[in-house]
C-alpha atoms as a PDB file:
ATOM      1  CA  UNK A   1     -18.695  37.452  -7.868  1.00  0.00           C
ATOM      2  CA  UNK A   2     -16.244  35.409  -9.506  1.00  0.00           C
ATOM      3  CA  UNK A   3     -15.987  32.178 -11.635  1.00  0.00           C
ATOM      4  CA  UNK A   4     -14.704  30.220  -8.867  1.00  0.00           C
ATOM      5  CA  UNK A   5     -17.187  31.270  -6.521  1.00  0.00           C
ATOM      6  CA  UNK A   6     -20.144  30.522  -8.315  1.00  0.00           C
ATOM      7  CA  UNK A   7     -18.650  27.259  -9.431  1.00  0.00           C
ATOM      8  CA  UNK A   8     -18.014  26.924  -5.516  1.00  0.00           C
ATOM      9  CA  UNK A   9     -21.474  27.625  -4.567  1.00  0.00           C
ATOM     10  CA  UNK A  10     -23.079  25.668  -7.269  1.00  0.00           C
ATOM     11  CA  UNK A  11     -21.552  22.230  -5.967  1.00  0.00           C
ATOM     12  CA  UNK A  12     -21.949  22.932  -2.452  1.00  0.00           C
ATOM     13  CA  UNK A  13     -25.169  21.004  -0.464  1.00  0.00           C
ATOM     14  CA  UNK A  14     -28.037  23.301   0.292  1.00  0.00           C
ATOM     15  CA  UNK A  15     -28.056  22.393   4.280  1.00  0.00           C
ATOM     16  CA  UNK A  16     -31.872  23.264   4.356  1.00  0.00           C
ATOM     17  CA  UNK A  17     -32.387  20.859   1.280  1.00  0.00           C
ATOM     18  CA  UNK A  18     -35.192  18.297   1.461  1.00  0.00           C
ATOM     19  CA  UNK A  19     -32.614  15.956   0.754  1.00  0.00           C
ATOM     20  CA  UNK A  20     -30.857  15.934   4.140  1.00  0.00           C
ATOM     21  CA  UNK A  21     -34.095  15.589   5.736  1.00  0.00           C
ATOM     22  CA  UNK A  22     -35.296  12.173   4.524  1.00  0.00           C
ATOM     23  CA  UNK A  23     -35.408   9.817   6.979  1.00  0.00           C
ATOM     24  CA  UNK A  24     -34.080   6.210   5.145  1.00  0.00           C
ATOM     25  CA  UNK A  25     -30.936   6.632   3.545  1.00  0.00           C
ATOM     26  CA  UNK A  26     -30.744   3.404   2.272  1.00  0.00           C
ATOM     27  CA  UNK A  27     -29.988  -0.661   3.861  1.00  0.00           C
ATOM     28  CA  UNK A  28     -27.632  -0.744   6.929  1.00  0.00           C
ATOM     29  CA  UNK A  29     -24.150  -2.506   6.428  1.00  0.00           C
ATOM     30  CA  UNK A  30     -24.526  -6.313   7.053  1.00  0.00           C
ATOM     31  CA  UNK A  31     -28.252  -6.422   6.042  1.00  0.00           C
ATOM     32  CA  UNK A  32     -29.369  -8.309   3.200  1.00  0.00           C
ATOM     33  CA  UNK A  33     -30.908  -7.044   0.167  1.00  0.00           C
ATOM     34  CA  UNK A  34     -34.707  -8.538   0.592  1.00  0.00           C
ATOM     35  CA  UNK A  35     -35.565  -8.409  -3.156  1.00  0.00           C
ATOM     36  CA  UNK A  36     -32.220 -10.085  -4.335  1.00  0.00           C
ATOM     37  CA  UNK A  37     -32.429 -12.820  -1.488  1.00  0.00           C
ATOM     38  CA  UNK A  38     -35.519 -14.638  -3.112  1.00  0.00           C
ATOM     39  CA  UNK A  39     -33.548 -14.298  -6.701  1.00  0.00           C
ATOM     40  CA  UNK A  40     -30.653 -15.944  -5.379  1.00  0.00           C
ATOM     41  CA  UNK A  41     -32.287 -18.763  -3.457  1.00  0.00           C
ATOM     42  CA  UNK A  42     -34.126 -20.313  -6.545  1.00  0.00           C
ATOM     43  CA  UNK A  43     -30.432 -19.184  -9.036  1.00  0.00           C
ATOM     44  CA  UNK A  44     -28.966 -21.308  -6.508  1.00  0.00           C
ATOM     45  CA  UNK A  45     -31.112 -24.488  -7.478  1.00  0.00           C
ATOM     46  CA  UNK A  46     -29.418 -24.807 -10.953  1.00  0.00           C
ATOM     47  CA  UNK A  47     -25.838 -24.023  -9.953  1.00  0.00           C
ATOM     48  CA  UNK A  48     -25.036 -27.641 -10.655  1.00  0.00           C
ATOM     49  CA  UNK A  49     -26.599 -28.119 -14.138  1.00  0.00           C
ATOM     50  CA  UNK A  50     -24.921 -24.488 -15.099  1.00  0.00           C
ATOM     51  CA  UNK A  51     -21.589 -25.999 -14.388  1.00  0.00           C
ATOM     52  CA  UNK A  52     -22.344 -28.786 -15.973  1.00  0.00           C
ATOM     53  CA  UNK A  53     -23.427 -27.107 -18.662  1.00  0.00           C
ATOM     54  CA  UNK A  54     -20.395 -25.024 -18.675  1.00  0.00           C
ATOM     55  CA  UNK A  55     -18.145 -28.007 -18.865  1.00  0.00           C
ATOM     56  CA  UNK A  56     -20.225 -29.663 -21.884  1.00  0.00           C
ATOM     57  CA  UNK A  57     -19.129 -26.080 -23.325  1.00  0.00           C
ATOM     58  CA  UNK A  58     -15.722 -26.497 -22.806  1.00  0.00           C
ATOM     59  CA  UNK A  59     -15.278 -29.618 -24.267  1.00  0.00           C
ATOM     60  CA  UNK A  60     -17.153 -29.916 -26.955  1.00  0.00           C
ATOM     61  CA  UNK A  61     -14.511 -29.554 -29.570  1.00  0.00           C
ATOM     62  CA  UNK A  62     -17.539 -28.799 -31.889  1.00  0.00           C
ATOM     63  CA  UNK A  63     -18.353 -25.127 -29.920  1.00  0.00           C
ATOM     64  CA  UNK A  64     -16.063 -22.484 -31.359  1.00  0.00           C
ATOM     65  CA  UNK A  65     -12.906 -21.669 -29.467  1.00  0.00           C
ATOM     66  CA  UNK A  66     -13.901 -18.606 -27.958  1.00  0.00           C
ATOM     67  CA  UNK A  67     -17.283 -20.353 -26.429  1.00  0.00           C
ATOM     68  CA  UNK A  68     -15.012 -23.217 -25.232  1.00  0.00           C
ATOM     69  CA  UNK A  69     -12.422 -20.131 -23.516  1.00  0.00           C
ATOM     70  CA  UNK A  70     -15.154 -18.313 -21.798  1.00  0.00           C
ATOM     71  CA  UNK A  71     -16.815 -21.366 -20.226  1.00  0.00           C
ATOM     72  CA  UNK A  72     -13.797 -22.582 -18.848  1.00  0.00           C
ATOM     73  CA  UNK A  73     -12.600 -19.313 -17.854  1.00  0.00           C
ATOM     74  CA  UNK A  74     -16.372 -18.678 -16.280  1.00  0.00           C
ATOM     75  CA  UNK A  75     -15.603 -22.065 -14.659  1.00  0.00           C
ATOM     76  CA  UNK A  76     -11.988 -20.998 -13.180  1.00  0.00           C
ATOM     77  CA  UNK A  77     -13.624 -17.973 -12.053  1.00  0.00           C
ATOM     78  CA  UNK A  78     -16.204 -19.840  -9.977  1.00  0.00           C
ATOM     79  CA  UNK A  79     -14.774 -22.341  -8.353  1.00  0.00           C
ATOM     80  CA  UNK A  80     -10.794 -20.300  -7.854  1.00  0.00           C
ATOM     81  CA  UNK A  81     -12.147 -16.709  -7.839  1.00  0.00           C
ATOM     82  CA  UNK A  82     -11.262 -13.877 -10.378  1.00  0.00           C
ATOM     83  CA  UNK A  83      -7.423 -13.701 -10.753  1.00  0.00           C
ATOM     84  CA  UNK A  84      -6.243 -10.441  -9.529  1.00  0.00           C
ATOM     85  CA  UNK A  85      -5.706  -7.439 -12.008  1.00  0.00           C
ATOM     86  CA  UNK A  86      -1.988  -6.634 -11.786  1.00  0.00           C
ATOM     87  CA  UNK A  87       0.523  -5.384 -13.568  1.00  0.00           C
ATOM     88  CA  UNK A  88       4.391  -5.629 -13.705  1.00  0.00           C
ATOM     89  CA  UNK A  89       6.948  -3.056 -14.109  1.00  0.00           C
ATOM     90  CA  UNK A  90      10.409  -3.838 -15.403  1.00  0.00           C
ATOM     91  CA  UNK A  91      11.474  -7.136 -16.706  1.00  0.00           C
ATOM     92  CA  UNK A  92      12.674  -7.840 -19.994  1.00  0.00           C
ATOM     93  CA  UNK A  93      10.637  -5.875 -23.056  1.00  0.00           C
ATOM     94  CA  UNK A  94      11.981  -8.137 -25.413  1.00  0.00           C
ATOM     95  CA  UNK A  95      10.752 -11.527 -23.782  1.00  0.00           C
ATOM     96  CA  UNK A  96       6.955 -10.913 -24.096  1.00  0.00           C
ATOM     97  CA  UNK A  97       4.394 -12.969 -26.124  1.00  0.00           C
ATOM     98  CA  UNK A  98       1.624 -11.227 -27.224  1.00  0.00           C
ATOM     99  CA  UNK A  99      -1.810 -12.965 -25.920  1.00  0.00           C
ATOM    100  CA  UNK A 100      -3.073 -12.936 -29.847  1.00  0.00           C
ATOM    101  CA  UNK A 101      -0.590 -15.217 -30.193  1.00  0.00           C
ATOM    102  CA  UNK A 102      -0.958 -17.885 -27.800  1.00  0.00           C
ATOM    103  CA  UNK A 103      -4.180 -18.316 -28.360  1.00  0.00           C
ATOM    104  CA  UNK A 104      -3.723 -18.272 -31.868  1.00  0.00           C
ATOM    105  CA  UNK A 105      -1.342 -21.104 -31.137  1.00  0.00           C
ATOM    106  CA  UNK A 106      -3.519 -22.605 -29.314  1.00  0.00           C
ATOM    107  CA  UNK A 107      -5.966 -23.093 -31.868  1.00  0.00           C
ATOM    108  CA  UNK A 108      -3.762 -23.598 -34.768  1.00  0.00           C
ATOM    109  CA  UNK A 109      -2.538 -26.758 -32.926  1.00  0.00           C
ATOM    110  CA  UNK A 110      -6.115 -28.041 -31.970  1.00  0.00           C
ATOM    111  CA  UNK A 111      -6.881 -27.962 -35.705  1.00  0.00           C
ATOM    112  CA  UNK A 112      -3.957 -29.444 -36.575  1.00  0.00           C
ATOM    113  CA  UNK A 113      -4.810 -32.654 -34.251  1.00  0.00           C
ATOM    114  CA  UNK A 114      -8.511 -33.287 -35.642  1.00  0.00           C
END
């Protein structure tokens, strides 16, 4: 016997495995998850008070700039949902701003107004 074959029959499923005989193979599309449902009911109480929290986060200019980021971005993600992850070919290699420096901007400039 080869290499390949025994590779070949070492990832192949054993039809007369236990496996294939169980009866529940897990929740139906479309029905909820019973154990999350109660978890999600009583998170849902405090949504309010975590986005206000959130917002105290964000601007509080005492909270260090990378608190004050990821509560707003938290916040944007919420309420707008999560941007979508793209990326663009071509343009102009030249005209690009690394993110480091924005932000580094950014917070160069909010010090500089205190």
């Amino acid at each position: 016997m080869s290499r390949k074959d025994t590779e070949r029959k070492r990832t192949q499923k054993n039809p007369n495995s236990l496996a294939n005989l169980r009866m529940g193979r897990g929740r139906p599309k479309g029905v909820p998850n019973k154990v999350t449902l109660a978890l999600k009911a009583y998170a849902g109480q405090y949504t309010t008070e975590a986005v206000d929290a959130l917002v105290t986060i964000g601007r509080s200019v005492e909270m260090p700039p990378q608190a004050r980021v990821a509560a707003w971005r938290e916040i944007l993600d919420r309420g707008n949902g999560k941007p979508p992850q793209s990326m663009s070919v071509g343009g102009d290699p030249d005209n690009r701003t690394p993110v480091r420096q924005i932000i580094h901007q950014y917070v160069t400039d909010e010090r500089g107004q205190k």
